[in-house]
PDB file of N, CA and C in Angstrom:
ATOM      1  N   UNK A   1     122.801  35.313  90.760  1.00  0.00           N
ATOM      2  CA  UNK A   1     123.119  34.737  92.041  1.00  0.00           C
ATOM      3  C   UNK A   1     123.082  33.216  91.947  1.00  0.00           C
ATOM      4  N   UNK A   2     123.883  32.920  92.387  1.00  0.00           N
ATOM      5  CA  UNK A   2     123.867  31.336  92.522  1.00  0.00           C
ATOM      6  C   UNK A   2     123.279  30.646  93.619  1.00  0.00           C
ATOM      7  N   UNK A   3     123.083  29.523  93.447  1.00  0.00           N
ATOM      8  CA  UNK A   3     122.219  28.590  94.124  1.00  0.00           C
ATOM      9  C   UNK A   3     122.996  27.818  95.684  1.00  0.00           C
ATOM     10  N   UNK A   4     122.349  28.568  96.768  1.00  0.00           N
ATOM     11  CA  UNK A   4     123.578  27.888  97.988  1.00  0.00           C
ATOM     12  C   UNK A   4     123.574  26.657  97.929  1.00  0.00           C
ATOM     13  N   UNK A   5     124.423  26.320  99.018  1.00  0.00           N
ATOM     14  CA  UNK A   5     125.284  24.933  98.720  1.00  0.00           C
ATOM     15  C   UNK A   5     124.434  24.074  99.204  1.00  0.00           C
ATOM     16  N   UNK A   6     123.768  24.006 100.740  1.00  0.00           N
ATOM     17  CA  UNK A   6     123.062  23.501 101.452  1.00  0.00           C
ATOM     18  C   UNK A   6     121.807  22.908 100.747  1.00  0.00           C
ATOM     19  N   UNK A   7     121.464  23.667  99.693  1.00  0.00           N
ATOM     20  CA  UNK A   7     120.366  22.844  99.016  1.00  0.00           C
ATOM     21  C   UNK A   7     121.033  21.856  97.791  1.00  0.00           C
ATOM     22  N   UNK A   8     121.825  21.941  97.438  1.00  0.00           N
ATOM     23  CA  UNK A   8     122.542  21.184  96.178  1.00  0.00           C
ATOM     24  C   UNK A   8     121.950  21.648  95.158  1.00  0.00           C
ATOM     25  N   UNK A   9     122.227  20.784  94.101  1.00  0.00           N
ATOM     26  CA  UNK A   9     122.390  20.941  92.448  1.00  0.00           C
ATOM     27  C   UNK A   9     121.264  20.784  92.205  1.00  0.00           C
ATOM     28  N   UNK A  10     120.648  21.260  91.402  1.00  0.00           N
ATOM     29  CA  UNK A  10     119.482  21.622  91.157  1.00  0.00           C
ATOM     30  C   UNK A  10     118.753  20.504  89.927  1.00  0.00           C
ATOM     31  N   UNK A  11     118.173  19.508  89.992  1.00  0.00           N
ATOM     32  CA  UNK A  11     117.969  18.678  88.864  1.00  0.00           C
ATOM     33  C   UNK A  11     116.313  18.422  88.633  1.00  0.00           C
ATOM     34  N   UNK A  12     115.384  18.399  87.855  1.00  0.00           N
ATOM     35  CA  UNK A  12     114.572  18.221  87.474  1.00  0.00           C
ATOM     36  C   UNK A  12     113.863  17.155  88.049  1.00  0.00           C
ATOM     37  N   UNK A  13     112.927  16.976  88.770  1.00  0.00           N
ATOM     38  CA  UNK A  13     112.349  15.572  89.210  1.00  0.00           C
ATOM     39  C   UNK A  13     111.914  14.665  88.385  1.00  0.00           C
ATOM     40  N   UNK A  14     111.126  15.248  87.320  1.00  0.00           N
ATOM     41  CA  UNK A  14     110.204  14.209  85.577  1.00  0.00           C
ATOM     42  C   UNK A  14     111.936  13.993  85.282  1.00  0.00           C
ATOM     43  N   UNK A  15     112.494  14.300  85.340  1.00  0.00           N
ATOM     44  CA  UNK A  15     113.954  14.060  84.414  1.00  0.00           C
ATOM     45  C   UNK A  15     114.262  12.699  85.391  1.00  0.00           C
ATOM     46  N   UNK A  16     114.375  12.736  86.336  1.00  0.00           N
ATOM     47  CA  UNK A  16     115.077  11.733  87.190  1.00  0.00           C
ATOM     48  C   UNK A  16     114.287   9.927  87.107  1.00  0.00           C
ATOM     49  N   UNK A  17     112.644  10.592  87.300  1.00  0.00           N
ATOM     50  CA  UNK A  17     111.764   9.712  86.874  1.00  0.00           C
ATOM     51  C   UNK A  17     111.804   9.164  86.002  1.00  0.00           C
ATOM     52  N   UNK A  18     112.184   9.967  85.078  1.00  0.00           N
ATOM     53  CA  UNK A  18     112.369   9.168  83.267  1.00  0.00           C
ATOM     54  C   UNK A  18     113.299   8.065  83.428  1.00  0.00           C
ATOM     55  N   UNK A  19     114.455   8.661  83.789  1.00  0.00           N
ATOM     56  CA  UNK A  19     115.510   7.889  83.426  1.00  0.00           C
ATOM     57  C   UNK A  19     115.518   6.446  84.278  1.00  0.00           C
ATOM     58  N   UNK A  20     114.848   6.698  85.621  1.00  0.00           N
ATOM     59  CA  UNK A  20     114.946   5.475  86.427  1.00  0.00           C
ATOM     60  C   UNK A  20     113.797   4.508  86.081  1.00  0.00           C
ATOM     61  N   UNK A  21     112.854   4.985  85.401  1.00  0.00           N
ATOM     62  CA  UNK A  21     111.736   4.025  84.517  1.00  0.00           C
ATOM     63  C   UNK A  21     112.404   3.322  83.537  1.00  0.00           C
ATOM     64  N   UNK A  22     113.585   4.198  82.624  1.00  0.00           N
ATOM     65  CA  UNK A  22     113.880   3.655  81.628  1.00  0.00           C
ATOM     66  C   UNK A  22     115.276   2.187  81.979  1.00  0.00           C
ATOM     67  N   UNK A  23     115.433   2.448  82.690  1.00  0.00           N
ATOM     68  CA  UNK A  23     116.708   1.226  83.348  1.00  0.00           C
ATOM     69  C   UNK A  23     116.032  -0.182  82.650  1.00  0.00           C
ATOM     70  N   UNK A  24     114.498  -0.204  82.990  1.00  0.00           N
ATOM     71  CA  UNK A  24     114.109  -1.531  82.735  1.00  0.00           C
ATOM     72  C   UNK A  24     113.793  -1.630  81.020  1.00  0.00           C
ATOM     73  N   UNK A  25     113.385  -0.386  80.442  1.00  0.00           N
ATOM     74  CA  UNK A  25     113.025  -0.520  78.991  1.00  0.00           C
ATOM     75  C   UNK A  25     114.481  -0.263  78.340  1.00  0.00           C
ATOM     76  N   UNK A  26     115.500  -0.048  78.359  1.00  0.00           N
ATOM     77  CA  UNK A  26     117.289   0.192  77.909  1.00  0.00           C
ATOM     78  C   UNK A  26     116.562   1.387  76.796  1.00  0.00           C
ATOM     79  N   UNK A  27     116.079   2.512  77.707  1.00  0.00           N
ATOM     80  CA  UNK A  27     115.777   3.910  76.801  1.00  0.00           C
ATOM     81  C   UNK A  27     117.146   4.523  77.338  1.00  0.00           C
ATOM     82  N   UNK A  28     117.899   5.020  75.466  1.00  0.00           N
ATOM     83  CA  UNK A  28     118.938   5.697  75.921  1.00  0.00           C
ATOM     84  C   UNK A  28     118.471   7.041  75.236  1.00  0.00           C
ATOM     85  N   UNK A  29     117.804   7.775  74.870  1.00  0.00           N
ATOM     86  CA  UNK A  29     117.442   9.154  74.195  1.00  0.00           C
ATOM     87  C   UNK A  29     116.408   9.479  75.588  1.00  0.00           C
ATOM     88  N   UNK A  30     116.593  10.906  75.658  1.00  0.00           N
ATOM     89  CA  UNK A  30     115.761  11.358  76.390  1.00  0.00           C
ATOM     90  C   UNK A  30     115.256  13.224  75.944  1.00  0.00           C
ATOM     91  N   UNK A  31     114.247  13.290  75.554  1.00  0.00           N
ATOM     92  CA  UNK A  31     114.087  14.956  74.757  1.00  0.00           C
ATOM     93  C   UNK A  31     113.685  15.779  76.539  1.00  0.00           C
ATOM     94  N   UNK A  32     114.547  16.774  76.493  1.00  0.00           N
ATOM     95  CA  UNK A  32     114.600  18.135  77.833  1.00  0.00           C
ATOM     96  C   UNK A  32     114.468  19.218  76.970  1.00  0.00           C
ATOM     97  N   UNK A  33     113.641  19.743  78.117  1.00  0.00           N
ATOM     98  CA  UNK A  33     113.333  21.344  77.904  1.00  0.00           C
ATOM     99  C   UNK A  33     114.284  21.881  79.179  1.00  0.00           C
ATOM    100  N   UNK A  34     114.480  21.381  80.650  1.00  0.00           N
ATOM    101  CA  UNK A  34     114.799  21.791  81.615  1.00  0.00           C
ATOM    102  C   UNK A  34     115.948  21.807  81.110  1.00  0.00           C
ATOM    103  N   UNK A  35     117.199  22.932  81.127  1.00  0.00           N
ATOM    104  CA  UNK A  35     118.120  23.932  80.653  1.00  0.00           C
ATOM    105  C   UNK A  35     118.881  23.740  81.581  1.00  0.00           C
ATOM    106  N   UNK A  36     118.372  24.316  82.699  1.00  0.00           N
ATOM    107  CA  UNK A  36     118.750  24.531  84.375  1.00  0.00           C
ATOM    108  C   UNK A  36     119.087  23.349  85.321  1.00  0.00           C
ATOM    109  N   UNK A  37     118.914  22.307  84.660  1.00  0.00           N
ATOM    110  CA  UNK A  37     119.285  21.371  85.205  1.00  0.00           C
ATOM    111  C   UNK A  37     120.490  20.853  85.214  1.00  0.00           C
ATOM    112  N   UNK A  38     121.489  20.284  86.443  1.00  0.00           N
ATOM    113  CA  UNK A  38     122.900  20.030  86.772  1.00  0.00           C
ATOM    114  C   UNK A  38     122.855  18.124  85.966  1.00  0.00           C
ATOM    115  N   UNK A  39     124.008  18.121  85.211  1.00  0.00           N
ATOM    116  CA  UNK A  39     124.081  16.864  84.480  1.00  0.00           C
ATOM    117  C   UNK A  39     125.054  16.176  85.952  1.00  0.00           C
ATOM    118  N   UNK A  40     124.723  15.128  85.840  1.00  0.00           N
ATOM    119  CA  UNK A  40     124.782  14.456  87.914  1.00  0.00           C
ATOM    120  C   UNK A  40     125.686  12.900  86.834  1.00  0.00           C
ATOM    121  N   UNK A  41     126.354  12.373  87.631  1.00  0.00           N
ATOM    122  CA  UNK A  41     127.381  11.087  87.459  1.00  0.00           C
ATOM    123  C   UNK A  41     126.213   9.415  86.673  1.00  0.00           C
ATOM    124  N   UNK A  42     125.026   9.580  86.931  1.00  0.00           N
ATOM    125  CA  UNK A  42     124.351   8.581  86.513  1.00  0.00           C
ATOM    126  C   UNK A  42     123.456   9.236  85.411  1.00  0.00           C
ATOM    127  N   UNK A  43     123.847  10.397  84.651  1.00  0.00           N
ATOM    128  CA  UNK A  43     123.627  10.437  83.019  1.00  0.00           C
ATOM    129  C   UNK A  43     124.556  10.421  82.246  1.00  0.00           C
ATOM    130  N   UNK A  44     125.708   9.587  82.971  1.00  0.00           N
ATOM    131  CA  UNK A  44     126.659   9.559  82.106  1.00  0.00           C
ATOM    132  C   UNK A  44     126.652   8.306  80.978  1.00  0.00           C
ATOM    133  N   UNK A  45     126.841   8.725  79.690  1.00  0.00           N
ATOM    134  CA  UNK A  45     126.423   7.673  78.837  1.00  0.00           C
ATOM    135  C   UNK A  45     125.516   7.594  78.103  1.00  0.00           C
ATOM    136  N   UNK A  46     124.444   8.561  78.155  1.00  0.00           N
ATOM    137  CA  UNK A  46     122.907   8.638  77.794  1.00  0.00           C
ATOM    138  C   UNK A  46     123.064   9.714  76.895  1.00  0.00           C
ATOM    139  N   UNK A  47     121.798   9.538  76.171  1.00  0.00           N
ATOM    140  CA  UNK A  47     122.046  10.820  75.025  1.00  0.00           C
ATOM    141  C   UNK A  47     120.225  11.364  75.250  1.00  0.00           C
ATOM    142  N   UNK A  48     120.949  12.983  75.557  1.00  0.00           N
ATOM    143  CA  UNK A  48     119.736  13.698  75.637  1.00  0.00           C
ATOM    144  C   UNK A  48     119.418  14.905  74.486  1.00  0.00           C
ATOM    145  N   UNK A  49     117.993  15.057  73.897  1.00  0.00           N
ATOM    146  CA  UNK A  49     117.803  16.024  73.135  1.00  0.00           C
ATOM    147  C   UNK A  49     117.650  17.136  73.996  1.00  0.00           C
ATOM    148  N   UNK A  50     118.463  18.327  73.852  1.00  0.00           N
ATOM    149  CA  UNK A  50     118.222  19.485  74.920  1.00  0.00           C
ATOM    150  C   UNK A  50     117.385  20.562  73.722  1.00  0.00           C
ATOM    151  N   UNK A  51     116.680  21.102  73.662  1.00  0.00           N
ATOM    152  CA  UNK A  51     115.837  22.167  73.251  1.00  0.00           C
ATOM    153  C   UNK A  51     116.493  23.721  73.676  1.00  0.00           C
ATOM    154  N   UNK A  52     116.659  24.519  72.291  1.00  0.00           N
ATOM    155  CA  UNK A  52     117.307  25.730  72.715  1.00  0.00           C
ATOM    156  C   UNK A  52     116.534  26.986  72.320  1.00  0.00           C
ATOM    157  N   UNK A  53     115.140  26.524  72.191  1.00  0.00           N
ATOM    158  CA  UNK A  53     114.464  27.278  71.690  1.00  0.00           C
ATOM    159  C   UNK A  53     113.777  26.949  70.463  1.00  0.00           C
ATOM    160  N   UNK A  54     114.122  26.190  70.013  1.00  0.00           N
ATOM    161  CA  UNK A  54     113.703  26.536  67.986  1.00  0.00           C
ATOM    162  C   UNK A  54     113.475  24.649  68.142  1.00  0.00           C
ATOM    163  N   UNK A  55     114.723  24.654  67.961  1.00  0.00           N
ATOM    164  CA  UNK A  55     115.402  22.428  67.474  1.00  0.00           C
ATOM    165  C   UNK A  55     115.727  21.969  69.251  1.00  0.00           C
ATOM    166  N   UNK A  56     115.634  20.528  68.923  1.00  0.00           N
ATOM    167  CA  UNK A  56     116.678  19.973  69.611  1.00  0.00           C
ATOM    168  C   UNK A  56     118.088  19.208  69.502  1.00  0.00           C
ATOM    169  N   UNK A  57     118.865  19.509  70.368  1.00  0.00           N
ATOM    170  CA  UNK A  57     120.356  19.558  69.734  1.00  0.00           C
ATOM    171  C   UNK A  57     120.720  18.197  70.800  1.00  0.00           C
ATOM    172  N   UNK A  58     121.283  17.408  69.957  1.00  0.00           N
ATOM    173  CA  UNK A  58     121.692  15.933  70.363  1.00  0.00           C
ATOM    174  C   UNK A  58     122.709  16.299  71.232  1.00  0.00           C
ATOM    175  N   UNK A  59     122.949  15.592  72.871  1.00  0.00           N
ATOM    176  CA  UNK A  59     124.170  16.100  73.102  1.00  0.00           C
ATOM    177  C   UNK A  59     124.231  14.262  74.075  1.00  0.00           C
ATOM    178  N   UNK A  60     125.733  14.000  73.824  1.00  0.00           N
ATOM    179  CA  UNK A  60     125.681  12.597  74.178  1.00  0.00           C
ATOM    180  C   UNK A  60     126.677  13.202  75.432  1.00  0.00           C
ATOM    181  N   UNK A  61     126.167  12.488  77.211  1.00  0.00           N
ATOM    182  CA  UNK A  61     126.833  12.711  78.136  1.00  0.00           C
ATOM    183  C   UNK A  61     128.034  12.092  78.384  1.00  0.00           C
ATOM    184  N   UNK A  62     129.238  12.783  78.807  1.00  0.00           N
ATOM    185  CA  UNK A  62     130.541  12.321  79.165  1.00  0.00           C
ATOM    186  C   UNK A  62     130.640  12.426  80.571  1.00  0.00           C
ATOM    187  N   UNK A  63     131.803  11.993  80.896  1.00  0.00           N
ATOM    188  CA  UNK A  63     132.299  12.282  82.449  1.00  0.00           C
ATOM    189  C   UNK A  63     132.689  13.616  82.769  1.00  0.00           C
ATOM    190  N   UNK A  64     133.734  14.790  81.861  1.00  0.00           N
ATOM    191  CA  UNK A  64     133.535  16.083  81.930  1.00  0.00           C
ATOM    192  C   UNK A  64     132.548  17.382  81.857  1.00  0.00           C
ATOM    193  N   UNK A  65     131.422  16.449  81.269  1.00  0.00           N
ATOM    194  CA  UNK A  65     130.283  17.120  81.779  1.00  0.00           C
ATOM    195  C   UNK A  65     129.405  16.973  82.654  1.00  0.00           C
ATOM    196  N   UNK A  66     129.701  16.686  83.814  1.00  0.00           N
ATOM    197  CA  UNK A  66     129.234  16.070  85.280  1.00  0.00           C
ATOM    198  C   UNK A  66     129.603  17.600  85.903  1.00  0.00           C
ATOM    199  N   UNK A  67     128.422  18.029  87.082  1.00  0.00           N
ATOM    200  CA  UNK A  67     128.715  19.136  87.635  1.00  0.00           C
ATOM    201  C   UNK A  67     128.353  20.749  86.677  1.00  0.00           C
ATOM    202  N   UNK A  68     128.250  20.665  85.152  1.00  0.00           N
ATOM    203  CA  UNK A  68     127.765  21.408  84.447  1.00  0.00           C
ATOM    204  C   UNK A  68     126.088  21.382  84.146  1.00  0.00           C
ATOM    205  N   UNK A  69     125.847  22.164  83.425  1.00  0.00           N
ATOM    206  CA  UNK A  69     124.635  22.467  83.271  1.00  0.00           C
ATOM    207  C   UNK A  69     123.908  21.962  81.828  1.00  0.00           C
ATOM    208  N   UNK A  70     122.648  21.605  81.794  1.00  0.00           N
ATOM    209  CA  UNK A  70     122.641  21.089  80.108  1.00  0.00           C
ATOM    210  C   UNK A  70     122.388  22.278  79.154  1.00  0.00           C
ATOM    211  N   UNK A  71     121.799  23.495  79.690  1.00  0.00           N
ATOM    212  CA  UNK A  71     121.756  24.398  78.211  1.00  0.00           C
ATOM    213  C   UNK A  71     123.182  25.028  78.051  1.00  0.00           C
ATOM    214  N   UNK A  72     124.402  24.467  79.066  1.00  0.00           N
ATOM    215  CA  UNK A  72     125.831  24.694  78.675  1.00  0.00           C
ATOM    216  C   UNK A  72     126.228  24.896  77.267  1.00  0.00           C
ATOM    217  N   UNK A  73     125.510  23.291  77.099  1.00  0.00           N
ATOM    218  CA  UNK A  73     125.677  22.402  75.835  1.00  0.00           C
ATOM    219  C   UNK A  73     124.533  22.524  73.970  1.00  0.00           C
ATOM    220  N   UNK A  74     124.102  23.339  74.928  1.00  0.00           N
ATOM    221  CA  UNK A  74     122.976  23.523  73.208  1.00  0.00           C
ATOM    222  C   UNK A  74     122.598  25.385  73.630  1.00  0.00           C
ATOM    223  N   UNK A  75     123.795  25.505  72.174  1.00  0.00           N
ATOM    224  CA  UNK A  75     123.757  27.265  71.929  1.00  0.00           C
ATOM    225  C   UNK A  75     122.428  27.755  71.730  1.00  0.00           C
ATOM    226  N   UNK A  76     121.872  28.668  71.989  1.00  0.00           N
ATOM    227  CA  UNK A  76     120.443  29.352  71.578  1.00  0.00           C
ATOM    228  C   UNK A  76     120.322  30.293  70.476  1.00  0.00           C
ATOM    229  N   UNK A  77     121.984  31.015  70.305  1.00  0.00           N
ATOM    230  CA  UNK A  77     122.025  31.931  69.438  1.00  0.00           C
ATOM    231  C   UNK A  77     122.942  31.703  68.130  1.00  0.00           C
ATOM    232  N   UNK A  78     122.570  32.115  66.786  1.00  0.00           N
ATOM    233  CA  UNK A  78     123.420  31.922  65.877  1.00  0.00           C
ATOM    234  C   UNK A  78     124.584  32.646  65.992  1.00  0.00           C
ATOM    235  N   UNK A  79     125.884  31.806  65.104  1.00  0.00           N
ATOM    236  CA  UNK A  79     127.161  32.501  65.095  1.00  0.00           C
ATOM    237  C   UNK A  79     126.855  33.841  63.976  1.00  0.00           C
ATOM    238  N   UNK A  80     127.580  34.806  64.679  1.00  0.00           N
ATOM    239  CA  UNK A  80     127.404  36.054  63.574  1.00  0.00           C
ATOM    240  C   UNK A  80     128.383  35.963  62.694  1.00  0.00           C
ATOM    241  N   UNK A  81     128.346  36.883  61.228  1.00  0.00           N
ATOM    242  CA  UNK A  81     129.273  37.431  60.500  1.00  0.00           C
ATOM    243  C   UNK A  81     128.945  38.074  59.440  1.00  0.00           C
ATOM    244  N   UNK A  82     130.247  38.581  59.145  1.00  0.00           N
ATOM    245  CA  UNK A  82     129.950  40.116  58.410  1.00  0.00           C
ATOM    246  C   UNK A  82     129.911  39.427  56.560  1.00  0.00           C
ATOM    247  N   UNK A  83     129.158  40.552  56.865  1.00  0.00           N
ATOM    248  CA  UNK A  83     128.947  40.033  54.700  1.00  0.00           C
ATOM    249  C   UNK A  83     130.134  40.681  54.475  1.00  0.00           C
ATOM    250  N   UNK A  84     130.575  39.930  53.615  1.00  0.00           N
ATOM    251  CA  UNK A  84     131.759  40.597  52.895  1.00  0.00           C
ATOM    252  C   UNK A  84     131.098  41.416  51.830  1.00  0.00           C
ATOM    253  N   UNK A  85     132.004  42.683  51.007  1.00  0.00           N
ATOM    254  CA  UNK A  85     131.551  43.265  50.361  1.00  0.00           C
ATOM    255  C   UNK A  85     132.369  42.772  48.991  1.00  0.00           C
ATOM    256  N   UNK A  86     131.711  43.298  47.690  1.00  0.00           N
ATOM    257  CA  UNK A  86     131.938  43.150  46.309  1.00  0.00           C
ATOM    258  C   UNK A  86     132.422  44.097  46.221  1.00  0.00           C
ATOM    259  N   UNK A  87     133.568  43.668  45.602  1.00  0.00           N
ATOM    260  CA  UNK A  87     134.764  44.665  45.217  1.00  0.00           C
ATOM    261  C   UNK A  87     134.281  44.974  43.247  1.00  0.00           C
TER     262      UNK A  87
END
């Protein structure tokens, strides 16, 4: 189920804090665990480590990822494939 409208996008408060502390120190890395959180028009430009479980996976913000989500962006699961067999 999705999240009604009336409350908006759902963003992390320590996340918001960070970033508006960092304006004065020019911190552009920021390490997240929050997954669930909506990437909003003023992280655009910033590079966040998102955590997918295991690592964290570098993901640098654009303008097309505004309105998406950050564990969009850092897979949790490996790509599969088949062993080939010896002929």
């Amino acid at each position: 189920m999705s999240r009604s409208k009336w409350k908006g996008p759902y963003i992390q408060t320590d996340l918001l804090e960070q970033i508006s502390k960092s304006c004065n120190s020019k911190k552009k890395e920021f390490q997240i665990f929050c997954r669930n959180s909506y990437i909003i028009p003023q992280f655009v430009g910033l590079t966040f480590k998102i955590h997918n479980g295991k690592t964290f996976i570098k993901v640098l913000v654009i303008e097309e990822m505004v309105g998406h989500k950050f564990g969009e962006f850092s897979p949790t699961r490996k790509k599969f494939s088949y062993k080939k067999k010896k002929n």
